[in-house]
N, C-alpha and C. Protein backbone atom coordinates (compact mmCIF):
# COMPACT_ATOMS: atom_id res chain seq x y z
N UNK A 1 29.47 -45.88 -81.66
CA UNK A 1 30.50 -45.21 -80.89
C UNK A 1 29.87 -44.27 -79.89
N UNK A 2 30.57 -44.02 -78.82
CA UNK A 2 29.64 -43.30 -77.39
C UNK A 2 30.89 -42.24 -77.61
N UNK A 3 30.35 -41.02 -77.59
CA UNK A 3 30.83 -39.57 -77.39
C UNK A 3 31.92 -39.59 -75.87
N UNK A 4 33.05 -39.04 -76.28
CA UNK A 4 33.71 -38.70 -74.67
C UNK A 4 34.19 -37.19 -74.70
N UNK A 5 34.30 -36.77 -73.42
CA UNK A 5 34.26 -34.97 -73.78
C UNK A 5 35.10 -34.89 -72.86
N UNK A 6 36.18 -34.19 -73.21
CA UNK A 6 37.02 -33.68 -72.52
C UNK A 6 37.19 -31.98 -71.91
N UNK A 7 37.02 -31.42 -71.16
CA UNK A 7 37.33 -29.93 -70.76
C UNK A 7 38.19 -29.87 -70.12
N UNK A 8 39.50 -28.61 -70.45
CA UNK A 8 40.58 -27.78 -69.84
C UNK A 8 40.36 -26.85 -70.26
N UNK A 9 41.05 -26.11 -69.53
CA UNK A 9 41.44 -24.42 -69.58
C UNK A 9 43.06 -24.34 -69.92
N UNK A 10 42.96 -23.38 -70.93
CA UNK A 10 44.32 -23.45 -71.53
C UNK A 10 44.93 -21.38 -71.34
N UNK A 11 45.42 -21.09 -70.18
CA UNK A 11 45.68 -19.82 -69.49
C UNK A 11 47.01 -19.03 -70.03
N UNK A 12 46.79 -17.86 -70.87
CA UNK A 12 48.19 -17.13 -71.49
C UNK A 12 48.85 -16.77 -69.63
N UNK A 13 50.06 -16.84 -68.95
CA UNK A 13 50.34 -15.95 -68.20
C UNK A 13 51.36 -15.42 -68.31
N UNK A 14 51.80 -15.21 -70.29
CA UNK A 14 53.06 -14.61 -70.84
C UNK A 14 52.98 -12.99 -70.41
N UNK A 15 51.66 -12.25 -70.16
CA UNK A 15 51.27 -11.16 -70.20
C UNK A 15 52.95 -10.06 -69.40
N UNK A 16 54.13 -9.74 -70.47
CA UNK A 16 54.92 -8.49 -69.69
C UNK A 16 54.52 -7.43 -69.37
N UNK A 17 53.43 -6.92 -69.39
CA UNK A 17 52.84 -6.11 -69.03
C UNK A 17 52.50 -4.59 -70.31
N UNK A 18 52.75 -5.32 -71.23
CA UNK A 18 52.50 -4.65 -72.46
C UNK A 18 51.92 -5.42 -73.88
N UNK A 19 51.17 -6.82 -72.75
CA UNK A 19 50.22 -7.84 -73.92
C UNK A 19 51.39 -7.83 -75.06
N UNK A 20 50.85 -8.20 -76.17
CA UNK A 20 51.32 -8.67 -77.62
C UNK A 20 51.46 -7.31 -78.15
N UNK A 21 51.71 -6.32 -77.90
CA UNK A 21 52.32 -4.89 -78.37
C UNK A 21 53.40 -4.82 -79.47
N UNK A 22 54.33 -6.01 -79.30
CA UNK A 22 55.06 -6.29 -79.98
C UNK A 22 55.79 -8.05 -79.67
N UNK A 23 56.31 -8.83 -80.99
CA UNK A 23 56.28 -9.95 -81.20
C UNK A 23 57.22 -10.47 -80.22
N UNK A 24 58.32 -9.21 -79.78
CA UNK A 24 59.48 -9.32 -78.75
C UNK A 24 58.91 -9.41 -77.18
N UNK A 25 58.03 -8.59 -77.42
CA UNK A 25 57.35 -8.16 -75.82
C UNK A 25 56.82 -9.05 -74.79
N UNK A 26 55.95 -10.30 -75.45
CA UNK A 26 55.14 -11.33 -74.59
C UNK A 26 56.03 -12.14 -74.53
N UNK A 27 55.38 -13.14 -73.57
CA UNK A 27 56.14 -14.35 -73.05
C UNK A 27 55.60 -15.28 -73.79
N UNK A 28 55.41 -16.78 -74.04
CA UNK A 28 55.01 -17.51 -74.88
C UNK A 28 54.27 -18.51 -72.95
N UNK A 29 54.44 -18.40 -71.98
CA UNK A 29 54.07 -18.93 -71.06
C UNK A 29 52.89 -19.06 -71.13
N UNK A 30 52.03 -20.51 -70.39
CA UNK A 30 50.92 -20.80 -70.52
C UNK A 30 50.91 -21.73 -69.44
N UNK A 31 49.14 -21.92 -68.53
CA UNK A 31 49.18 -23.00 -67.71
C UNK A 31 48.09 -24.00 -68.41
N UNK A 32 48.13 -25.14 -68.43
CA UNK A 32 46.94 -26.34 -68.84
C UNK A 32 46.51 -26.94 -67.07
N UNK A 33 45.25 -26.27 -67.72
CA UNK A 33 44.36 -26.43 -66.13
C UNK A 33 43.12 -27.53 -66.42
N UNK A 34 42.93 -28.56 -65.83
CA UNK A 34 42.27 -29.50 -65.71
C UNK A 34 41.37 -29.93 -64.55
N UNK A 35 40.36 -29.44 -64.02
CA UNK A 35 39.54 -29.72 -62.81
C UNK A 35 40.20 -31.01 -62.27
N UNK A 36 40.61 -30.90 -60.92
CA UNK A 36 41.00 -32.22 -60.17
C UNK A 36 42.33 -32.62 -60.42
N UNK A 37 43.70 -31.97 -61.42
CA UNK A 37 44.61 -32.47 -61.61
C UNK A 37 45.08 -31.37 -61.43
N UNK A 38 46.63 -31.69 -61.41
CA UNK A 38 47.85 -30.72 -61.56
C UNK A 38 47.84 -29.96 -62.61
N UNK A 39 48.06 -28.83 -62.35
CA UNK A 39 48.56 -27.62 -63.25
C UNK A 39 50.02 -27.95 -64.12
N UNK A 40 49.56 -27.75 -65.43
CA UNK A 40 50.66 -28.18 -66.50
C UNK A 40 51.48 -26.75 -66.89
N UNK A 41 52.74 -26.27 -66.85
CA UNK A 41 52.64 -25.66 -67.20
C UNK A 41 53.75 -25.30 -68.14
N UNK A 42 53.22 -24.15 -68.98
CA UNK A 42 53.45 -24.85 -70.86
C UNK A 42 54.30 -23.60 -71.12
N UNK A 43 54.76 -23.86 -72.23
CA UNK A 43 55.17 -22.48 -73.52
C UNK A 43 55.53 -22.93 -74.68
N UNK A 44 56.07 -22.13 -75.80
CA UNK A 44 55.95 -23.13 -76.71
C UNK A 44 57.48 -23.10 -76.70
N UNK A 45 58.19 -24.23 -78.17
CA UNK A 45 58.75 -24.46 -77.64
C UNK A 45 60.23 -23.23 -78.13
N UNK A 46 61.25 -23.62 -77.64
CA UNK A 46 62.51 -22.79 -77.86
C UNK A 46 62.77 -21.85 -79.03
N UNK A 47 62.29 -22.91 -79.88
CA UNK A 47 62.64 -22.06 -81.47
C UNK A 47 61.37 -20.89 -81.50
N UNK A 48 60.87 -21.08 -80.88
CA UNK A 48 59.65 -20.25 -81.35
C UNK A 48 59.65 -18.98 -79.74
N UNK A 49 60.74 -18.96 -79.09
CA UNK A 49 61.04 -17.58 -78.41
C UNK A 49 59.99 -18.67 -76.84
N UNK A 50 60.38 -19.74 -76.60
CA UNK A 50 58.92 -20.26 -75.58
C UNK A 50 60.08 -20.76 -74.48
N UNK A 51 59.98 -20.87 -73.46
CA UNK A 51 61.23 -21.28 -72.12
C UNK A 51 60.89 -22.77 -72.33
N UNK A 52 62.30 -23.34 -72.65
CA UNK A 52 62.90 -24.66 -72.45
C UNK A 52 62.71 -25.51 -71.84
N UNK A 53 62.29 -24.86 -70.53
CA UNK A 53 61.56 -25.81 -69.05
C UNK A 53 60.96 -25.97 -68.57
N UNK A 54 59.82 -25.07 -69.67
CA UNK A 54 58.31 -25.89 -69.31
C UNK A 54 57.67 -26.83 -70.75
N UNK A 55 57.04 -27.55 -70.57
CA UNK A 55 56.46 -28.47 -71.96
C UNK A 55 55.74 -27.69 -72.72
N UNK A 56 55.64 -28.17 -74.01
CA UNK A 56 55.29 -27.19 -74.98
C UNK A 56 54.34 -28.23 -75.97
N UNK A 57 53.68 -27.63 -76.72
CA UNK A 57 52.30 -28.40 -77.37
C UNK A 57 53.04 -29.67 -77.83
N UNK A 58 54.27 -29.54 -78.63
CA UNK A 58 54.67 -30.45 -79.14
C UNK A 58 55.25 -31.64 -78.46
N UNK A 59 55.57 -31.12 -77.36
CA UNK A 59 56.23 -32.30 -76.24
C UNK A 59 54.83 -33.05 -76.20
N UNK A 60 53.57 -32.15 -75.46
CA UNK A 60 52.65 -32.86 -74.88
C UNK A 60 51.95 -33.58 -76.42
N UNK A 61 51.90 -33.65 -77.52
CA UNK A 61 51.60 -33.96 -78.39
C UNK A 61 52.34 -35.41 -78.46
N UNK A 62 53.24 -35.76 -78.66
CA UNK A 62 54.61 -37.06 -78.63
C UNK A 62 54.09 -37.73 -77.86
N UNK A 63 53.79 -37.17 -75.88
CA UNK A 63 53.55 -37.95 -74.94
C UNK A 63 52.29 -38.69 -75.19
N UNK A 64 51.35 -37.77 -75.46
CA UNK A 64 50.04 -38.23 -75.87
C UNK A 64 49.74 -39.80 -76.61
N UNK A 65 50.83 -39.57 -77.71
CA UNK A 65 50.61 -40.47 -78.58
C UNK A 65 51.67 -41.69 -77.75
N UNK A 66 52.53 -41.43 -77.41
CA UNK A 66 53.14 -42.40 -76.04
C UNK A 66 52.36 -43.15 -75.02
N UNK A 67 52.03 -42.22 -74.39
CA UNK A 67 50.98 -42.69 -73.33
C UNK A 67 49.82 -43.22 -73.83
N UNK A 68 49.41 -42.97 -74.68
CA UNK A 68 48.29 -43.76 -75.64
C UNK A 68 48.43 -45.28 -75.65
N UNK A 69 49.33 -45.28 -76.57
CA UNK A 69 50.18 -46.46 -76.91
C UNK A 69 50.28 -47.38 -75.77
N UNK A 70 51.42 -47.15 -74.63
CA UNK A 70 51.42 -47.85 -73.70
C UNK A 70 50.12 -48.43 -72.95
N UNK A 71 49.41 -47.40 -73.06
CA UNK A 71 48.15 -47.79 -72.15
C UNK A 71 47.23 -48.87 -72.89
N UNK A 72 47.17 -48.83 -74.35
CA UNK A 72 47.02 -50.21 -74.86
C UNK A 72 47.36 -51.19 -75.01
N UNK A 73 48.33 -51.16 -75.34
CA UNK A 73 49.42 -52.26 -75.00
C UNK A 73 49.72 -52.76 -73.95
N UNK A 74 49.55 -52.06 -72.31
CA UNK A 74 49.35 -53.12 -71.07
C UNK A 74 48.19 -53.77 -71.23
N UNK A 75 47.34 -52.73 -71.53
CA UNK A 75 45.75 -53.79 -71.74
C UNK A 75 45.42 -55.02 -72.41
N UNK A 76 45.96 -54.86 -74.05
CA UNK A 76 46.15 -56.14 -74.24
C UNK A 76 46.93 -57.13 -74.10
N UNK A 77 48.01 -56.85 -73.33
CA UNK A 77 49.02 -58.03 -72.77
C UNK A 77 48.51 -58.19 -71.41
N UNK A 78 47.90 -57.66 -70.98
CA UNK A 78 47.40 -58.20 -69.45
C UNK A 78 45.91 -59.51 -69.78
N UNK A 79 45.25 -59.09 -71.15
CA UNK A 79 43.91 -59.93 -71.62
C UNK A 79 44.58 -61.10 -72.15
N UNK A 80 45.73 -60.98 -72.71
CA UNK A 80 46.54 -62.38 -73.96
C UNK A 80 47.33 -62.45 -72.59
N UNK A 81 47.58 -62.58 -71.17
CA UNK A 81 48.51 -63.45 -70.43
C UNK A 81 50.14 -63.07 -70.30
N UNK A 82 50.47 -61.91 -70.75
CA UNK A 82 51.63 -61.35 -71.34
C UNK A 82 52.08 -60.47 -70.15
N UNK A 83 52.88 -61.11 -69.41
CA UNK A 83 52.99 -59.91 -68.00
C UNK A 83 54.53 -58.96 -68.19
N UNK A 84 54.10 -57.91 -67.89
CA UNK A 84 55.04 -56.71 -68.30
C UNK A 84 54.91 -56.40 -67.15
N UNK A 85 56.49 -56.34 -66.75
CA UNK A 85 56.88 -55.74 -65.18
C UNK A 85 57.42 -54.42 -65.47
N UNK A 86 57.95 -54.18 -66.74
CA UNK A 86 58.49 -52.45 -66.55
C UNK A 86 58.14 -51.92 -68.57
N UNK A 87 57.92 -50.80 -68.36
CA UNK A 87 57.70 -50.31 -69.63
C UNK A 87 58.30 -48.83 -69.96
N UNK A 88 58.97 -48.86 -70.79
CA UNK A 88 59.64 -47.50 -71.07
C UNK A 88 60.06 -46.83 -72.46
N UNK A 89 59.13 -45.74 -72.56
CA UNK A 89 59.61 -45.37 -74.20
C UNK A 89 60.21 -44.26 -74.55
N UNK A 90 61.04 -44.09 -75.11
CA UNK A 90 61.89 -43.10 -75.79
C UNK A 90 61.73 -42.87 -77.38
N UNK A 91 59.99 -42.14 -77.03
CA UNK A 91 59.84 -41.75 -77.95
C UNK A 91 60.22 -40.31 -78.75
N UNK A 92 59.98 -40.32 -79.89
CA UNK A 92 61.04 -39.21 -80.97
C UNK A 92 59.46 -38.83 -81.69
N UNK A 93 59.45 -37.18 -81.78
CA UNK A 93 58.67 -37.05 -82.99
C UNK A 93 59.70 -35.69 -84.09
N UNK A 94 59.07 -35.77 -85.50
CA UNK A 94 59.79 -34.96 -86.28
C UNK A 94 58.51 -33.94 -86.65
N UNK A 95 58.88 -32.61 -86.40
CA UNK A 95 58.08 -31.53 -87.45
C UNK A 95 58.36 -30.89 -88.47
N UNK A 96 58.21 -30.79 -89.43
CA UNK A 96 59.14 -29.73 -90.12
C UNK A 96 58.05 -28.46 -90.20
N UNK A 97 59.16 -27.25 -90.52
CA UNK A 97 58.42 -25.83 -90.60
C UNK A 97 58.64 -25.81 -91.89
N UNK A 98 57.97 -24.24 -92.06
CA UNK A 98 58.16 -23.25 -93.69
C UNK A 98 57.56 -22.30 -93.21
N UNK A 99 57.77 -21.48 -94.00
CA UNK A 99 57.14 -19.84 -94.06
C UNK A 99 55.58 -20.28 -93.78
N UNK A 100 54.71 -21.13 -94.49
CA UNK A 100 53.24 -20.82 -94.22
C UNK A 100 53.28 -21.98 -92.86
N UNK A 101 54.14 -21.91 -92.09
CA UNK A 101 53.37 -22.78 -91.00
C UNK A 101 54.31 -24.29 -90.45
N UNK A 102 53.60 -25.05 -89.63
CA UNK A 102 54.66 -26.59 -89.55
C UNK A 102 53.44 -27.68 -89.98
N UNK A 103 53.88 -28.72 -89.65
CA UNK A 103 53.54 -29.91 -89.33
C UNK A 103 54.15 -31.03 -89.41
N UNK A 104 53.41 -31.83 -87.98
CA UNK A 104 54.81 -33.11 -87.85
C UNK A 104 54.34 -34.21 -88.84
N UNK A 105 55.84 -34.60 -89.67
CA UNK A 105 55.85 -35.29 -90.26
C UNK A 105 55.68 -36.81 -89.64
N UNK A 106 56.31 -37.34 -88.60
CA UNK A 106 56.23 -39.20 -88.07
C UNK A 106 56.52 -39.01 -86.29
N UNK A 107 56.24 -39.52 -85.85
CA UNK A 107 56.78 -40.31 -84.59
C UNK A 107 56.52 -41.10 -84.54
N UNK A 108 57.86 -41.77 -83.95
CA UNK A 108 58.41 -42.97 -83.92
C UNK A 108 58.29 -43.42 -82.26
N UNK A 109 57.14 -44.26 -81.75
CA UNK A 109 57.87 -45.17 -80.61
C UNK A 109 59.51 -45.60 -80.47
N UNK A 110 59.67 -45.84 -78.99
CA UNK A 110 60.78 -46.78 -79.00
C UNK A 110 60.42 -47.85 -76.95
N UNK A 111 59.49 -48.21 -77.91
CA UNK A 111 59.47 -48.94 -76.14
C UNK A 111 60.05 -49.92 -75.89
N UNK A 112 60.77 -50.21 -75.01
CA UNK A 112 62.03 -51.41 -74.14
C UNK A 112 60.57 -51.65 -73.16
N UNK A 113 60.11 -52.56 -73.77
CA UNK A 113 59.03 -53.66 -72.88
C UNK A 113 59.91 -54.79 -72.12
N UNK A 114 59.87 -55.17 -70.46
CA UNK A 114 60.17 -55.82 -69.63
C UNK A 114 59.33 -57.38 -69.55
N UNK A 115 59.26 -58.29 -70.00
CA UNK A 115 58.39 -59.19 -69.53
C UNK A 115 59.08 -60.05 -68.55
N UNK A 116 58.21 -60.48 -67.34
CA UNK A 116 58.16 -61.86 -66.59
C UNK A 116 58.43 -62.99 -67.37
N UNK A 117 59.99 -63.87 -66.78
CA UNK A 117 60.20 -64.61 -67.26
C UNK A 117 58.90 -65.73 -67.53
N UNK A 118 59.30 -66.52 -68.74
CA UNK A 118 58.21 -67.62 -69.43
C UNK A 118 56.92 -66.50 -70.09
N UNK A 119 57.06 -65.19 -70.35
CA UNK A 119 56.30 -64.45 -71.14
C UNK A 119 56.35 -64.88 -72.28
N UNK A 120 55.70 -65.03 -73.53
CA UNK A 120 55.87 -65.03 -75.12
C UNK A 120 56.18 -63.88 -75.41
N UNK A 121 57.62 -63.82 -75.80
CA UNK A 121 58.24 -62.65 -76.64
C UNK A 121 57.67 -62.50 -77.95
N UNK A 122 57.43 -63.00 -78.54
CA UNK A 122 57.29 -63.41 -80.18
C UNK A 122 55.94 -62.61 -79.62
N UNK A 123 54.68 -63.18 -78.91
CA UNK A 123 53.31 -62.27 -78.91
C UNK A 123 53.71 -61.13 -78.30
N UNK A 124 54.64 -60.79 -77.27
CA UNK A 124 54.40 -59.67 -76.83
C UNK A 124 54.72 -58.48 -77.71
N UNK A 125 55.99 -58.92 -78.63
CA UNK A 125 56.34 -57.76 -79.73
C UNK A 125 54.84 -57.65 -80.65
N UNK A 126 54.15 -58.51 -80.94
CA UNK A 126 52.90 -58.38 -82.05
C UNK A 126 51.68 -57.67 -81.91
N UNK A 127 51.50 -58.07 -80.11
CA UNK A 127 50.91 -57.19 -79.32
C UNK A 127 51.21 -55.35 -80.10
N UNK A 128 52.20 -54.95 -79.72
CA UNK A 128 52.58 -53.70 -80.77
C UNK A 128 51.50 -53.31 -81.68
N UNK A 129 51.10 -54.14 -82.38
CA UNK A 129 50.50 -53.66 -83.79
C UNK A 129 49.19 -53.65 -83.14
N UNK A 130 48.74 -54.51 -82.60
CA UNK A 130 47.13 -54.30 -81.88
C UNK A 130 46.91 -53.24 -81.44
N UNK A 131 47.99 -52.58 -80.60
CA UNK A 131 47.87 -51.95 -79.73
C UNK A 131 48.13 -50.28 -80.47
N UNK A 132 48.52 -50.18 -81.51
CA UNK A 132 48.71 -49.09 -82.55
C UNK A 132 47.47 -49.06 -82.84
N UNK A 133 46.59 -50.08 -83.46
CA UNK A 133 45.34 -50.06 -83.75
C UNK A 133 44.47 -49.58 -82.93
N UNK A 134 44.42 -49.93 -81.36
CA UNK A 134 43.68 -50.01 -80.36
C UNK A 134 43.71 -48.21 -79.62
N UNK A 135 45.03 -47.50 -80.06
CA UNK A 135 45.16 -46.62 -79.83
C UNK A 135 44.33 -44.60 -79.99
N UNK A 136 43.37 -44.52 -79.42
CA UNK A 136 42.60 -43.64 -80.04
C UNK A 136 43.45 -42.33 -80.58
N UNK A 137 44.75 -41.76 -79.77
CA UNK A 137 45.34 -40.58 -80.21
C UNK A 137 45.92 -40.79 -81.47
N UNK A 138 46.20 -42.04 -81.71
CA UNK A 138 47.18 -42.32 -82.91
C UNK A 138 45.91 -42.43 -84.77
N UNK A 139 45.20 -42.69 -83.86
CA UNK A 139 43.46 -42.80 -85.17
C UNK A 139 43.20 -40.96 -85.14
N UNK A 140 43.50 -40.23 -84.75
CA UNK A 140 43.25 -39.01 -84.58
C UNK A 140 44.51 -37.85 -85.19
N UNK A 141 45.23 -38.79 -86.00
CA UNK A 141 46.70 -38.04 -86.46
C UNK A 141 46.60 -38.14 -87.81
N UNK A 142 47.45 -37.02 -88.19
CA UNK A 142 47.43 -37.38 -89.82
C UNK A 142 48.83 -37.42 -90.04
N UNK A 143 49.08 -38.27 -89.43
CA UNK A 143 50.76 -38.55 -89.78
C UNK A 143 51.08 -39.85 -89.38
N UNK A 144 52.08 -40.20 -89.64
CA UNK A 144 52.36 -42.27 -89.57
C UNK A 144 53.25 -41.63 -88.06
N UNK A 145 52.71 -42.95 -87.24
CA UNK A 145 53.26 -43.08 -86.16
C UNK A 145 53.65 -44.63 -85.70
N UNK A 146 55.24 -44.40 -86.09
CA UNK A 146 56.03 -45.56 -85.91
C UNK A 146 56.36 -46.42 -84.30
N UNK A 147 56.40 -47.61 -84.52
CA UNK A 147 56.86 -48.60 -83.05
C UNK A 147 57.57 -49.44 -83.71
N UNK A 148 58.96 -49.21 -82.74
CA UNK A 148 59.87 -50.11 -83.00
C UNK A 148 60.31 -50.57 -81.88
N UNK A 149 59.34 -51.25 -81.16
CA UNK A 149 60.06 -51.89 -79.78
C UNK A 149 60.98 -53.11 -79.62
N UNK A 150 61.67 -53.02 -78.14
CA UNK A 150 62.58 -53.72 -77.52
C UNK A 150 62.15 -54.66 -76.85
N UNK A 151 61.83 -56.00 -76.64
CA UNK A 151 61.14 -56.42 -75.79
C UNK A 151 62.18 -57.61 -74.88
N UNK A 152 62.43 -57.04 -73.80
CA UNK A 152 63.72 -58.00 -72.96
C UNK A 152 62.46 -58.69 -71.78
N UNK A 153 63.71 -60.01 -71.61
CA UNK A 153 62.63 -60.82 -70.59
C UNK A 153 63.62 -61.09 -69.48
N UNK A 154 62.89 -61.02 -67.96
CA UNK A 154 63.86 -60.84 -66.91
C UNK A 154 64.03 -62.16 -66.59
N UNK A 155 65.70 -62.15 -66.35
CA UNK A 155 66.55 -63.73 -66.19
C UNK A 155 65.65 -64.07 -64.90
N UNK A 156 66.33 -65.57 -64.83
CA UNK A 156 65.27 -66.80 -63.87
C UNK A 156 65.73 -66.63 -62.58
């Protein structure tokens, strides 16, 4: 296996002008800074006092394992002959809390895969499981991460 290294900068700019003084006082705001890309910018999320309308660890956590996914899954349907004209997932994850803390229990894919008519439906849904395998964010979880895809094929 060959090492890959990733660096960001992960920036508090909750600062009200009285730092963490008190649990009421700060903002939960944050930017994810990445040399060469767009500025992400974060808080956590609602329940935890964080603004609604920016993404929060847990959003970008779901996508991760989303975008993971997909990105294997074109790969190996583009190598097995399997042409996918549109891809879209509505994926779901669950956390639960307690007093000492959270952690997410499952997410669940839900991708509505598009194939080019005369695609193999039957491989392209199976594709799925390769592509769970093939997936590095999802080998990096300690939680089951479900796919239950849709796979429609566009009329002639």
């Amino acid at each position: 296996m060959r090492p890959h290294h990733y660096a960001l900068q992960v920036a508090w700019t909750g600062n009200r002008g009285t730092g963490t003084a008190d649990y009421r006082a700060y903002g939960r705001e944050h930017e994810i800074r990445v040399p060469g890309k767009a500025v992400i910018a974060g808080s956590s999320d609602p329940t935890f006092r964080g603004d609604a309308t920016k993404h929060n660890p847990e959003d970008l956590l779901v996508a991760a394992l989303s975008a993971c996914h997909m990105l294997s899954y074109l790969h190996l349907a583009a190598v097995a002959g399997v042409v996918v004209t549109a891809y879209v997932d509505d994926a779901t994850g669950t956390m639960q809390t307690a007093a000492s803390g959270g952690r997410f229990t499952e997410v669940v894919l839900h991708p509505t895969v598009t194939l080019a008519e005369g695609s193999d439906a039957a491989h392209a849904t199976a594709l799925h499981e390769d592509a769970h395998h093939a997936c590095f964010i999802a080998h990096s979880v300690n939680f089951p991460v479900r796919c239950e895809p849709r796979i429609v094929t566009e009329p002639a």
